[in-house]
N, C-alpha and C. Protein backbone atom coordinates (compact mmCIF):
# COMPACT_ATOMS: atom_id res chain seq x y z
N UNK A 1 0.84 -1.17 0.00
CA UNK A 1 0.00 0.00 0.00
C UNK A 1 0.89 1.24 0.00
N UNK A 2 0.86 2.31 -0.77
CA UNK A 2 1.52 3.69 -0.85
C UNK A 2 0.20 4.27 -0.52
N UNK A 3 1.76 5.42 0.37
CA UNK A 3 0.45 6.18 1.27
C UNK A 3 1.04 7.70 0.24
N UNK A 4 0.01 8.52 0.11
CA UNK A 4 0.40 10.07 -0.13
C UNK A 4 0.85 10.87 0.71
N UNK A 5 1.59 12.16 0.48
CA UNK A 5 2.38 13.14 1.49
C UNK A 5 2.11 14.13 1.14
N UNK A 6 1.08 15.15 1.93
CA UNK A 6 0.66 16.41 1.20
C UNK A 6 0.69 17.13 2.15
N UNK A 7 -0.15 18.32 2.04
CA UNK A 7 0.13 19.51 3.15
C UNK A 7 -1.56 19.86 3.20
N UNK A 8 -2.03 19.95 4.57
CA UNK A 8 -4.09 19.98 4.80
C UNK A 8 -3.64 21.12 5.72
N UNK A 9 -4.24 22.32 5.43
CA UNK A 9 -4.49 23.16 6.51
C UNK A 9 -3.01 23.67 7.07
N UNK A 10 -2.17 23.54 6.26
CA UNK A 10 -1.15 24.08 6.25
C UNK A 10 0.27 23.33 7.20
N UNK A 11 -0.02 22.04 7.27
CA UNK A 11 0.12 21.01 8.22
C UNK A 11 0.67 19.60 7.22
N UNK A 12 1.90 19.33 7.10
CA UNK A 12 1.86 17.75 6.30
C UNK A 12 1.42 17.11 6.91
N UNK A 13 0.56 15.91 5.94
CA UNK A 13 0.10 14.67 6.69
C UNK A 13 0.19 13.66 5.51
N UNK A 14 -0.43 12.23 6.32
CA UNK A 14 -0.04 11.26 5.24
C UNK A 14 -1.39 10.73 4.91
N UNK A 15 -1.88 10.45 3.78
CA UNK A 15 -3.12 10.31 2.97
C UNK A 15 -3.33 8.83 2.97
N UNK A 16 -3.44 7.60 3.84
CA UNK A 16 -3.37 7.00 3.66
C UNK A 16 -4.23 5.90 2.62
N UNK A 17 -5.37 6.39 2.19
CA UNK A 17 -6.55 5.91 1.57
C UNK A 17 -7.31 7.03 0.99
N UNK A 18 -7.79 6.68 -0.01
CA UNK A 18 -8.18 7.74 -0.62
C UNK A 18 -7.80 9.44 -1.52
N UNK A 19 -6.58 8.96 -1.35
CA UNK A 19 -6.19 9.75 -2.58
C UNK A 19 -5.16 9.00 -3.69
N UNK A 20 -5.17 9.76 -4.50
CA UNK A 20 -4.53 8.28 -6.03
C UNK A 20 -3.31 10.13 -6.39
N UNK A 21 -2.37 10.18 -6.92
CA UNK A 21 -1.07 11.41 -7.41
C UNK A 21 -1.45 11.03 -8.97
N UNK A 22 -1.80 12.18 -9.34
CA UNK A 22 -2.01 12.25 -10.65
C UNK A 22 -0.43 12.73 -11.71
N UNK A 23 -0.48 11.78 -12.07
CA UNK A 23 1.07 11.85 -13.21
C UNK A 23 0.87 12.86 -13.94
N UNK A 24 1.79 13.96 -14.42
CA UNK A 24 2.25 14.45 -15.47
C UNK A 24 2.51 14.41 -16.60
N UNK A 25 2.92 14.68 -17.62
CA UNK A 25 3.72 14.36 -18.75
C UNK A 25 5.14 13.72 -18.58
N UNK A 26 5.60 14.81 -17.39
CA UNK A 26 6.88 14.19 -17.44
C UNK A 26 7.19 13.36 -16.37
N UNK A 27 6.39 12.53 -16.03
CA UNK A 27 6.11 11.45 -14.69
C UNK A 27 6.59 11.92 -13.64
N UNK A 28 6.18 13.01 -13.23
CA UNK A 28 6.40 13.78 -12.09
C UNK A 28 4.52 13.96 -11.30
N UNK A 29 4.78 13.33 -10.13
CA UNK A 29 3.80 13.66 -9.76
C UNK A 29 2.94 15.46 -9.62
N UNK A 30 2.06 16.21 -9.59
CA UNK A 30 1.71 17.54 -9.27
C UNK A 30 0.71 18.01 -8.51
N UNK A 31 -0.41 16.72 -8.66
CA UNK A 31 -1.55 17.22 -8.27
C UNK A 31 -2.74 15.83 -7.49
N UNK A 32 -3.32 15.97 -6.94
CA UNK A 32 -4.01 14.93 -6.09
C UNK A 32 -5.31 14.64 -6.38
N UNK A 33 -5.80 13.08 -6.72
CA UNK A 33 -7.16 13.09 -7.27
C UNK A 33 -7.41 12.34 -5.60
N UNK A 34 -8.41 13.48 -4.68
CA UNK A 34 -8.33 13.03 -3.61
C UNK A 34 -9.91 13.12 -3.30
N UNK A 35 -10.63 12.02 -3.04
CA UNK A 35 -12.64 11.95 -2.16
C UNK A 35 -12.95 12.77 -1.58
N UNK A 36 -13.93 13.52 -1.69
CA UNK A 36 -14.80 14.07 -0.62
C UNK A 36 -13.39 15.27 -0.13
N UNK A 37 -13.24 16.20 -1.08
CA UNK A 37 -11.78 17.22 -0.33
C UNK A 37 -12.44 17.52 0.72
N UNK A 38 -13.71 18.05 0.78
CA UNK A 38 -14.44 18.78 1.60
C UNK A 38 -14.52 18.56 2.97
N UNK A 39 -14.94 17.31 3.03
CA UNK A 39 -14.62 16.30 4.21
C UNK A 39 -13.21 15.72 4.48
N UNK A 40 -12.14 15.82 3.99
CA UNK A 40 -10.73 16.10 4.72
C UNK A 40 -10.67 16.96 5.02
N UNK A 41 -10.90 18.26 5.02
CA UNK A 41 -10.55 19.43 5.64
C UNK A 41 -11.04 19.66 7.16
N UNK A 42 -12.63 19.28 6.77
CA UNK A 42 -14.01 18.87 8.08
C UNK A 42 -13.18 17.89 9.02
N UNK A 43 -12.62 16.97 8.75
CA UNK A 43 -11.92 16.12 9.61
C UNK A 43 -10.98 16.78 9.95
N UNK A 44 -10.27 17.52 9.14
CA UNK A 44 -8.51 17.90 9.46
C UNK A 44 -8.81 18.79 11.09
N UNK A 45 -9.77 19.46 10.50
CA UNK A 45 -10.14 20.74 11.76
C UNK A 45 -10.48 20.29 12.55
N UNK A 46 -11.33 19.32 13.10
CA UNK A 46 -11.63 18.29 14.06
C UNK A 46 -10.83 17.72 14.79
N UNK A 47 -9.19 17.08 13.98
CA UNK A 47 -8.25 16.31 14.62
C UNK A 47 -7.29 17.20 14.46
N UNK A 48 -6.77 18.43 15.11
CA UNK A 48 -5.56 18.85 14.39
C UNK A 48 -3.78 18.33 14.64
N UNK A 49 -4.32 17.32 15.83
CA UNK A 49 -3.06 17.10 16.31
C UNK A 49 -2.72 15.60 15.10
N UNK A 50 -3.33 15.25 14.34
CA UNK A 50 -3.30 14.29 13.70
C UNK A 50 -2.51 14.51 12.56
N UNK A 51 -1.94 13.14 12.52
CA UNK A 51 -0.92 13.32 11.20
C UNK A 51 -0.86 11.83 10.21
N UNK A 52 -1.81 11.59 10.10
CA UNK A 52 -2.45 10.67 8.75
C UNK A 52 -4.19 10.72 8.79
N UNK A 53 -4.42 10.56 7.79
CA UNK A 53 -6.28 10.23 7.57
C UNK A 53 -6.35 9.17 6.59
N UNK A 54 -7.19 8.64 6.76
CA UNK A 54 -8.02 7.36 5.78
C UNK A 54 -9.41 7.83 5.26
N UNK A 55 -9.75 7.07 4.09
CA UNK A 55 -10.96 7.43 3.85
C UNK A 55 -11.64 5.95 3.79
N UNK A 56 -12.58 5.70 4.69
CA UNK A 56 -13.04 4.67 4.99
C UNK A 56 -14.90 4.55 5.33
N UNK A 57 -15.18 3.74 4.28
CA UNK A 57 -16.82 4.07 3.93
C UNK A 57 -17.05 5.04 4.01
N UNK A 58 -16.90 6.02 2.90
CA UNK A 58 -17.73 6.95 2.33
C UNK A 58 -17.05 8.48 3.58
N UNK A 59 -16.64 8.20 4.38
CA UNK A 59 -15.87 9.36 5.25
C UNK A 59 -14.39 9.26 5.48
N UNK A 60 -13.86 10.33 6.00
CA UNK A 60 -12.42 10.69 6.04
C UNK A 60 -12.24 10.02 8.01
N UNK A 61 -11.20 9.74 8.30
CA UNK A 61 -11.19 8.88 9.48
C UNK A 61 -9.43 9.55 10.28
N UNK A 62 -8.96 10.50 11.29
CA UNK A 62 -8.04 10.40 11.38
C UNK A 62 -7.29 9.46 12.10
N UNK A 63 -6.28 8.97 11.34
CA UNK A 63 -5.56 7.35 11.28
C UNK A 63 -4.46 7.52 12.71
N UNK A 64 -3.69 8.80 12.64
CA UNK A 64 -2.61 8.94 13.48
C UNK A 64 -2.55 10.21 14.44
């Protein structure tokens, strides 16, 4: 399983489920095809001391 490494709320965390790194041309990752953004954020603000999320049935879940 590869997990993603992004930045929520101005904070890195690790994406563990639910987001897929959308390739480039020049196989450089850039951009994130990631569920429900709306509801990672709703979670992020909820958990802030957290530093991974899952997306698990249909909601965002913080993992760590």
């Amino acid at each position: 399983m590869e997990s993603v490494r992004t930045v929520v709320l101005g904070k890195p965390v690790f994406l563990l489920t639910g987001a897929k790194p959308r390739k480039s041309k020049e196989n450089v990752s850039t951009s994130l095809d990631v569920e429900a953004p709306e509801k990672l954020l709703e979670t992020a603000r909820r958990n802030p001391d957290a530093v991974a999320f899952g997306f698990v049935a249909g909601s965002w879940v913080a993992s760590a």
